[in-house]
Protein backbone atom coordinates (compact mmCIF):
# COMPACT_ATOMS: atom_id res chain seq x y z
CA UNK A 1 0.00 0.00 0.00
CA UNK A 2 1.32 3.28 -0.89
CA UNK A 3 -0.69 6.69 0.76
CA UNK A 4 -0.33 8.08 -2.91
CA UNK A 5 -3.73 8.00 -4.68
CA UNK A 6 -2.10 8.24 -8.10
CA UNK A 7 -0.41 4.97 -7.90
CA UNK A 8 -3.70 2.84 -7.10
CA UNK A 9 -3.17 0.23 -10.31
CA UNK A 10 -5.73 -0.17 -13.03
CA UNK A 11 -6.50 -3.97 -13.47
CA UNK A 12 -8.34 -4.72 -16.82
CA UNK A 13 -8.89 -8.30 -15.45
CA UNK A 14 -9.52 -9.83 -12.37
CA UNK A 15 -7.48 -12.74 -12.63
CA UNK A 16 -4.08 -11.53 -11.62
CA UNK A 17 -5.11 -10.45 -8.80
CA UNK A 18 -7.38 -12.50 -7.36
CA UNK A 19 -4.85 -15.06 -7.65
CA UNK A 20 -2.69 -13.64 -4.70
CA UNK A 21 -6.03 -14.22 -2.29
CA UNK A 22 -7.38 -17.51 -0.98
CA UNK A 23 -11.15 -15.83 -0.75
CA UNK A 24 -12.84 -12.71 -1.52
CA UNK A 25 -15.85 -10.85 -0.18
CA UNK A 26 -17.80 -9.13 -2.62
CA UNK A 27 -20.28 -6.47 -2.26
CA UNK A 28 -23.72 -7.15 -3.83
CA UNK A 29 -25.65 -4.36 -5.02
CA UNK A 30 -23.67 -1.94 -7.76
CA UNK A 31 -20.87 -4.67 -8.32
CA UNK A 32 -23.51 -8.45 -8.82
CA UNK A 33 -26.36 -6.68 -9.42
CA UNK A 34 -28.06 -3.45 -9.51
CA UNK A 35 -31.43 -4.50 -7.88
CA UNK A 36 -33.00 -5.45 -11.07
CA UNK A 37 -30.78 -7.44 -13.27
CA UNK A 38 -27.22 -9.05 -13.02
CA UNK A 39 -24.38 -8.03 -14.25
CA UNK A 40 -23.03 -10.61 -16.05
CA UNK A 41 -19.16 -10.00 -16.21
CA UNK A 42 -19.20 -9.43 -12.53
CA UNK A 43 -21.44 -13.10 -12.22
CA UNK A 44 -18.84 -14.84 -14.63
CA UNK A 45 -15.69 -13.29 -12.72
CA UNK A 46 -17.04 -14.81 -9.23
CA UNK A 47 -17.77 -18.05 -11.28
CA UNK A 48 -14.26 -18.62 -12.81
CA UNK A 49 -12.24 -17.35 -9.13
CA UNK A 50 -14.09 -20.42 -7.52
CA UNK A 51 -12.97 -22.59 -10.15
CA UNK A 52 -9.74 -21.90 -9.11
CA UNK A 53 -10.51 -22.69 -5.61
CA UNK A 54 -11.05 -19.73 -4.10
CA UNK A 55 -14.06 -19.01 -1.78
CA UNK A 56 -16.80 -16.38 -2.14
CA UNK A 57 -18.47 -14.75 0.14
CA UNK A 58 -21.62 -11.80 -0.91
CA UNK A 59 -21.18 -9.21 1.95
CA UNK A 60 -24.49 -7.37 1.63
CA UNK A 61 -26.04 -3.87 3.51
CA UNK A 62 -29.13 -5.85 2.89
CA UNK A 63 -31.27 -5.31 5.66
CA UNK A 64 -32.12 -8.79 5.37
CA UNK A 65 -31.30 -12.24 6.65
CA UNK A 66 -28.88 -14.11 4.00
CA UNK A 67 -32.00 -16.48 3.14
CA UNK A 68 -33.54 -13.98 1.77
CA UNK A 69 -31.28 -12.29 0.24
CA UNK A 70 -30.44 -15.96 -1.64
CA UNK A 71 -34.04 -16.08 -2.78
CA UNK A 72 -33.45 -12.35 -4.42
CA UNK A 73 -30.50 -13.45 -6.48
CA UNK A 74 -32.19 -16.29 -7.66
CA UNK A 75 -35.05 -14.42 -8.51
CA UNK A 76 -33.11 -12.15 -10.89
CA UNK A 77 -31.24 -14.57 -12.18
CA UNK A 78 -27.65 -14.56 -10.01
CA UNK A 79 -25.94 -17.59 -10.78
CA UNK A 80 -25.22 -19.71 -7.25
CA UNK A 81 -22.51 -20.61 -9.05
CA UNK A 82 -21.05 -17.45 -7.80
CA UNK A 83 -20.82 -17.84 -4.73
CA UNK A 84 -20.49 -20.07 -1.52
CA UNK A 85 -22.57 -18.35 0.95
CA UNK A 86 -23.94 -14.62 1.84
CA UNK A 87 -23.22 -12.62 4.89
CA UNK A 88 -25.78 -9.64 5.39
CA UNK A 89 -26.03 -6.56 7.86
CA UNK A 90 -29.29 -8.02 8.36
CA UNK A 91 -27.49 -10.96 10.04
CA UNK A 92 -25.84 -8.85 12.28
CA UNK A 93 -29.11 -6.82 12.96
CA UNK A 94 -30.88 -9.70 14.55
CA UNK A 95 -27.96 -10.12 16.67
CA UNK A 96 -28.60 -6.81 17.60
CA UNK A 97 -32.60 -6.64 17.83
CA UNK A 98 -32.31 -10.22 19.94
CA UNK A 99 -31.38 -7.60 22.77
CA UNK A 100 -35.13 -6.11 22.62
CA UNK A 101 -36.69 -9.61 22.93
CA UNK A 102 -40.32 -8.62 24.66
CA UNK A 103 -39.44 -5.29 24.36
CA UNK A 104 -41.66 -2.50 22.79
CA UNK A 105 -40.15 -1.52 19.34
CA UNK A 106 -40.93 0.60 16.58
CA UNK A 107 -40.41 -0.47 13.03
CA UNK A 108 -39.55 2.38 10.07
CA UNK A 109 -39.53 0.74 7.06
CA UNK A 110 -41.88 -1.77 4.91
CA UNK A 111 -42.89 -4.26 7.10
CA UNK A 112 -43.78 -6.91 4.48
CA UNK A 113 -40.60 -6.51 2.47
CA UNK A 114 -38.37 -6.82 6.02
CA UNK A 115 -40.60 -9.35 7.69
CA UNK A 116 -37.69 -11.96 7.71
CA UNK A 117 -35.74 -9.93 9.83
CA UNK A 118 -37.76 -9.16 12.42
CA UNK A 119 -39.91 -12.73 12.91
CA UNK A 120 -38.82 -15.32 15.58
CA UNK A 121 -37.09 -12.90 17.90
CA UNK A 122 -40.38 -12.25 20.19
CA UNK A 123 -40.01 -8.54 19.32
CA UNK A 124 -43.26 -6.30 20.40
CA UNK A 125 -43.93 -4.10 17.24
CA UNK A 126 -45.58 -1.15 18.28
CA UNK A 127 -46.03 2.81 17.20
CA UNK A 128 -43.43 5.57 18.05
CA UNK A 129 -45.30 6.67 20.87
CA UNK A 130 -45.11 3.43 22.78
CA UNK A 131 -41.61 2.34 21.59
CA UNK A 132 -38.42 1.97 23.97
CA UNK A 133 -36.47 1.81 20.73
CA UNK A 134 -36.34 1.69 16.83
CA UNK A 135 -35.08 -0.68 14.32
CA UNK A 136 -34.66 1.59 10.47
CA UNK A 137 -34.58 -0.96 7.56
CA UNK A 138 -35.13 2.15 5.40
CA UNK A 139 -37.88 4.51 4.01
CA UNK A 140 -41.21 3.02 4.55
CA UNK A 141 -41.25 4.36 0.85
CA UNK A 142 -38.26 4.46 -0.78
CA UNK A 143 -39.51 5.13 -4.27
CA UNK A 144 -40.57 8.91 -2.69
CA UNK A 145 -39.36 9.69 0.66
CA UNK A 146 -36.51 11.67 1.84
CA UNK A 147 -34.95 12.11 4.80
CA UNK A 148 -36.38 15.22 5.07
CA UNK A 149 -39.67 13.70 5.00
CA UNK A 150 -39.00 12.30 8.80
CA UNK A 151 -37.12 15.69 10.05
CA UNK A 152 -40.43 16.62 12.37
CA UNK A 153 -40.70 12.54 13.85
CA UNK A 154 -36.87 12.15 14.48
CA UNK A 155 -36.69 15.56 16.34
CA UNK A 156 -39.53 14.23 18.59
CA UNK A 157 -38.03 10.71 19.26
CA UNK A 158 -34.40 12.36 19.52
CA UNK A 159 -35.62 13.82 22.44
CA UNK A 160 -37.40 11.19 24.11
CA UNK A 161 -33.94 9.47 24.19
CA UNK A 162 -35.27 6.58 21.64
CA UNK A 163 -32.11 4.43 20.30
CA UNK A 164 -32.18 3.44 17.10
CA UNK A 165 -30.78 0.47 15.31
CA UNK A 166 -29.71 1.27 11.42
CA UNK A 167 -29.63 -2.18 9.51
CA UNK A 168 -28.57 -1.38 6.66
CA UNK A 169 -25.70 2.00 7.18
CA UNK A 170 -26.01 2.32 3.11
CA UNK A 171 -27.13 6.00 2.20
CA UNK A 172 -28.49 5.81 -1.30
CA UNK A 173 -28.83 3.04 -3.92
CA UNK A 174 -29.46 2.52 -7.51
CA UNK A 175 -32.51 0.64 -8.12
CA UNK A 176 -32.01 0.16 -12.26
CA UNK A 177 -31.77 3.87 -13.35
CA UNK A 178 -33.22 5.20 -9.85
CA UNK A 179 -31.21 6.50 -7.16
CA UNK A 180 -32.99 5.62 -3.86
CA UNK A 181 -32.37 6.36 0.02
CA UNK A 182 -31.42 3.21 2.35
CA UNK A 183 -31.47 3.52 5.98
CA UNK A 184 -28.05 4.73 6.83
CA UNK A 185 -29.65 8.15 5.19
CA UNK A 186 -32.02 7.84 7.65
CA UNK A 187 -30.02 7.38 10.61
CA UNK A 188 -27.38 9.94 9.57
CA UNK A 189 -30.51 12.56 9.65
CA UNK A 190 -31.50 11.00 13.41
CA UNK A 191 -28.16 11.68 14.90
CA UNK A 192 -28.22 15.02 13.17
CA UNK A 193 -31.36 15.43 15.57
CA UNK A 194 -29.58 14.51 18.49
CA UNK A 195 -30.76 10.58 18.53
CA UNK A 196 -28.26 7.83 19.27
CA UNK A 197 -27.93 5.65 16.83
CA UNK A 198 -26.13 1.87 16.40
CA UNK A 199 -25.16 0.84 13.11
CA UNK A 200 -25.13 -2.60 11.98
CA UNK A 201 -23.25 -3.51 8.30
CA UNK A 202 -20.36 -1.99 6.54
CA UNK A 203 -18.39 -0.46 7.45
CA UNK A 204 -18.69 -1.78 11.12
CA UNK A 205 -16.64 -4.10 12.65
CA UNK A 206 -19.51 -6.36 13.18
CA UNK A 207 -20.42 -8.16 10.46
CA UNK A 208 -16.21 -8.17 9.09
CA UNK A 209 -15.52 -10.53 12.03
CA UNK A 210 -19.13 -13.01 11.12
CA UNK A 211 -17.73 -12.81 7.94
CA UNK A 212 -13.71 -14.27 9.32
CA UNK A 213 -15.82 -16.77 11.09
CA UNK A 214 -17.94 -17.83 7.72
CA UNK A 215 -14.25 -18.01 5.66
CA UNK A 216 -12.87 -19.52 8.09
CA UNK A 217 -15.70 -22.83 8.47
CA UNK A 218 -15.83 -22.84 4.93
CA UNK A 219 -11.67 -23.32 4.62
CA UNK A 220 -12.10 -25.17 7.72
CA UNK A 221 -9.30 -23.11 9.59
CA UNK A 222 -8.94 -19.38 10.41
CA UNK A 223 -8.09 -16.95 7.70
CA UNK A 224 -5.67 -13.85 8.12
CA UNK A 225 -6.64 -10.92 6.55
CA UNK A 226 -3.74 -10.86 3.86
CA UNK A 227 -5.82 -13.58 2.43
CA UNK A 228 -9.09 -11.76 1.79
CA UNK A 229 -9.81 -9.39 -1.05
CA UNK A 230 -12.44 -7.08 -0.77
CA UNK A 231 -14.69 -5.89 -3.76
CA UNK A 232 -17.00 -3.30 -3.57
CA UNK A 233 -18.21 0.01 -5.08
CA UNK A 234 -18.93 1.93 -2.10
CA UNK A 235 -16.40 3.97 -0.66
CA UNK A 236 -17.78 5.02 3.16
CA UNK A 237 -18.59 1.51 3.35
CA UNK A 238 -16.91 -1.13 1.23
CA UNK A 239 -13.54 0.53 1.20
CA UNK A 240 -13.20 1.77 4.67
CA UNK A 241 -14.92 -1.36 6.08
CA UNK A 242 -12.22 -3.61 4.47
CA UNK A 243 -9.32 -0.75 4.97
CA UNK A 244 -10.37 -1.08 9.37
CA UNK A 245 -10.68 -4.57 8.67
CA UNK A 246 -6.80 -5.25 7.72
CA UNK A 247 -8.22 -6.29 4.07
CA UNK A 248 -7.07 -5.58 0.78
CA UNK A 249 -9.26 -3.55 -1.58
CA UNK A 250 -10.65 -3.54 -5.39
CA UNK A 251 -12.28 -0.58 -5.49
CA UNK A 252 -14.95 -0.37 -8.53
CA UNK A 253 -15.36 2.88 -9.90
CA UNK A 254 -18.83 2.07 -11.98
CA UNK A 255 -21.39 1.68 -9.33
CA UNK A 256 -22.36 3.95 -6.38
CA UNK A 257 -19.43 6.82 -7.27
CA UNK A 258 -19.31 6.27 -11.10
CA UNK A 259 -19.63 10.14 -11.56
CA UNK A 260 -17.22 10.82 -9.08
CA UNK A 261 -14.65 8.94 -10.06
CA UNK A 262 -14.73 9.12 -13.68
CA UNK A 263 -11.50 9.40 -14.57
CA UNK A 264 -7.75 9.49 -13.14
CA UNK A 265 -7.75 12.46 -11.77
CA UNK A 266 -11.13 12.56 -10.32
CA UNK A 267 -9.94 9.07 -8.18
CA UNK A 268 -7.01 10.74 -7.01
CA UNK A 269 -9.58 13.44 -5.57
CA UNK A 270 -11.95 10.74 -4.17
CA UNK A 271 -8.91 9.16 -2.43
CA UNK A 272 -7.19 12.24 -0.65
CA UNK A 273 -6.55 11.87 2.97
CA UNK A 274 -7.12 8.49 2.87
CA UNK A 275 -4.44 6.52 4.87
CA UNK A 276 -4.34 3.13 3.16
CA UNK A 277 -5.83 2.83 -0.68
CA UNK A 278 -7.35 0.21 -2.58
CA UNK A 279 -4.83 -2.41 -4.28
CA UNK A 280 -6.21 -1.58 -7.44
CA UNK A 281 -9.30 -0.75 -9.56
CA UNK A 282 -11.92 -1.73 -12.30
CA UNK A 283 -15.00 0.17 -13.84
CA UNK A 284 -16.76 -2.93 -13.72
CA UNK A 285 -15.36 -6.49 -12.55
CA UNK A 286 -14.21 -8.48 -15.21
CA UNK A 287 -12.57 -11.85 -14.74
């Protein structure tokens, strides 16, 4: 590693690369997958490292239990070929939200599309008014709401001293050709109103050590980090996840930041002040 941002490599192929690294954990949405279809180069990439016999993991923001985030990729078409299993911040979040078991708790976000994380844990759903806490999976409308759109609430529970639990720390997504809020949006405008908030998900320490644990009963002894790449578009939460985590980055400059970092310079600019840099970078990942 090298604290110059001009000297971060350009690697046309994967393959190179990934062949220094016994496993890699790849971020889902903007590198696989943009919500609605695959993107295949990315798919065949993960496909031909574990033919080499390297092991996979899909670290997700999903605010969502790995099952059903499985049932997702296989609805749009994600080969399982891919991959060998799928480690979620929802995973982590019912870690978390076991802590509230009985417990009053108030829900922001759809219920129906989140129901997996929050069934079997004996939590007491309830309104705002009742709650001794709050679990954020997002807006309870994405496809219009704002953060601004829960200023008024947040101020109010902010003061009643509510913690909140942010499953998914991602602030915006795109959903095909839609840019869309996520929870961490959310939680970044609670704090701003004075609320505590606990994040689970990237780039929290949390669900980088489930994810040593899932490498490590895969490959059936512990990993070290110098044996882990990390893949991901998102730099507040893919890159400085990995970077705390001791792991090696690919950094991949067509998803989340794709305007920011559209060319040479523009990286160096998204990279300043950063203390340890990506081992390299692709627009899009390409075996």
């Amino acid at each position: 590693m090298t604290d110059s941002p001009s000297v971060i490599p350009h690697f046309e192929h994967l393959a190179p690369l990934a062949a220094n690294y016994r496993a890699i954990a790849c971020d889902v949405w903007g590198v696989v997958h943009n919500g609605e279809t695959p993107y295949h180069p990315a798919v065949e990439a993960l496909v031909r490292y574990r033919e080499t016999g390297g092991k996979v993991l899909l670290l997700t923001n999903a605010p969502r239990p790995a099952a059903s985030v499985i049932a997702q990729l296989d609805r749009i078409g994600v080969s399982p070929e891919a991959y060998d299993g799928v480690v979620t911040s929802g995973d982590v979040t019912r870690e978390l939200l076991g802590n509230y078991s009985g417990r009053p708790i108030y829900h922001i976000g759809p219920y129906e599309r989140d129901r997996a994380l929050l069934d079997g844990l004996g939590l007491e759903l309830t309104g705002p008014d009742d709650a001794g806490a709050m679990i954020c999976t997002g807006p309870f409308d994405d496809e219009v709401e704002t953060p601004e759109d829960y200023r008024e609430s947040f101020a109010r529970l902010s003061r009643r001293g509510l913690p909140m639990i942010c499953a998914n720390p991602d602030l915006v997504v795109d959903r095909g050709g839609k840019r869309i809020y996520c929870a961490g949006a959310l939680a970044k405008a609670y704090e701003a109103a004075g609320g505590q908030v606990i994040y689970a998900g990237k780039p929290y320490a949390p669900v980088y050590e489930l994810t040593l644990k899932y490498f490590s009963q895969r490959l059936e002894h512990r990993l070290k980090a110098r044996d882990i790449l990390a893949i991901g578009d998102g730099l507040n939460t893919d890159v400085k996840g990995a970077i705390t985590a001791g792991w090696d980055t690919l950094f991949i400059t067509g998803g989340i930041h794709a305007k920011e970092a559209r060319d040479e310079t523009a990286l160096r600019r998204l990279f300043k002040g950063f203390a340890r840099l990506p081992v390299g970078w692709q627009h899009e990942l390409v075996w």
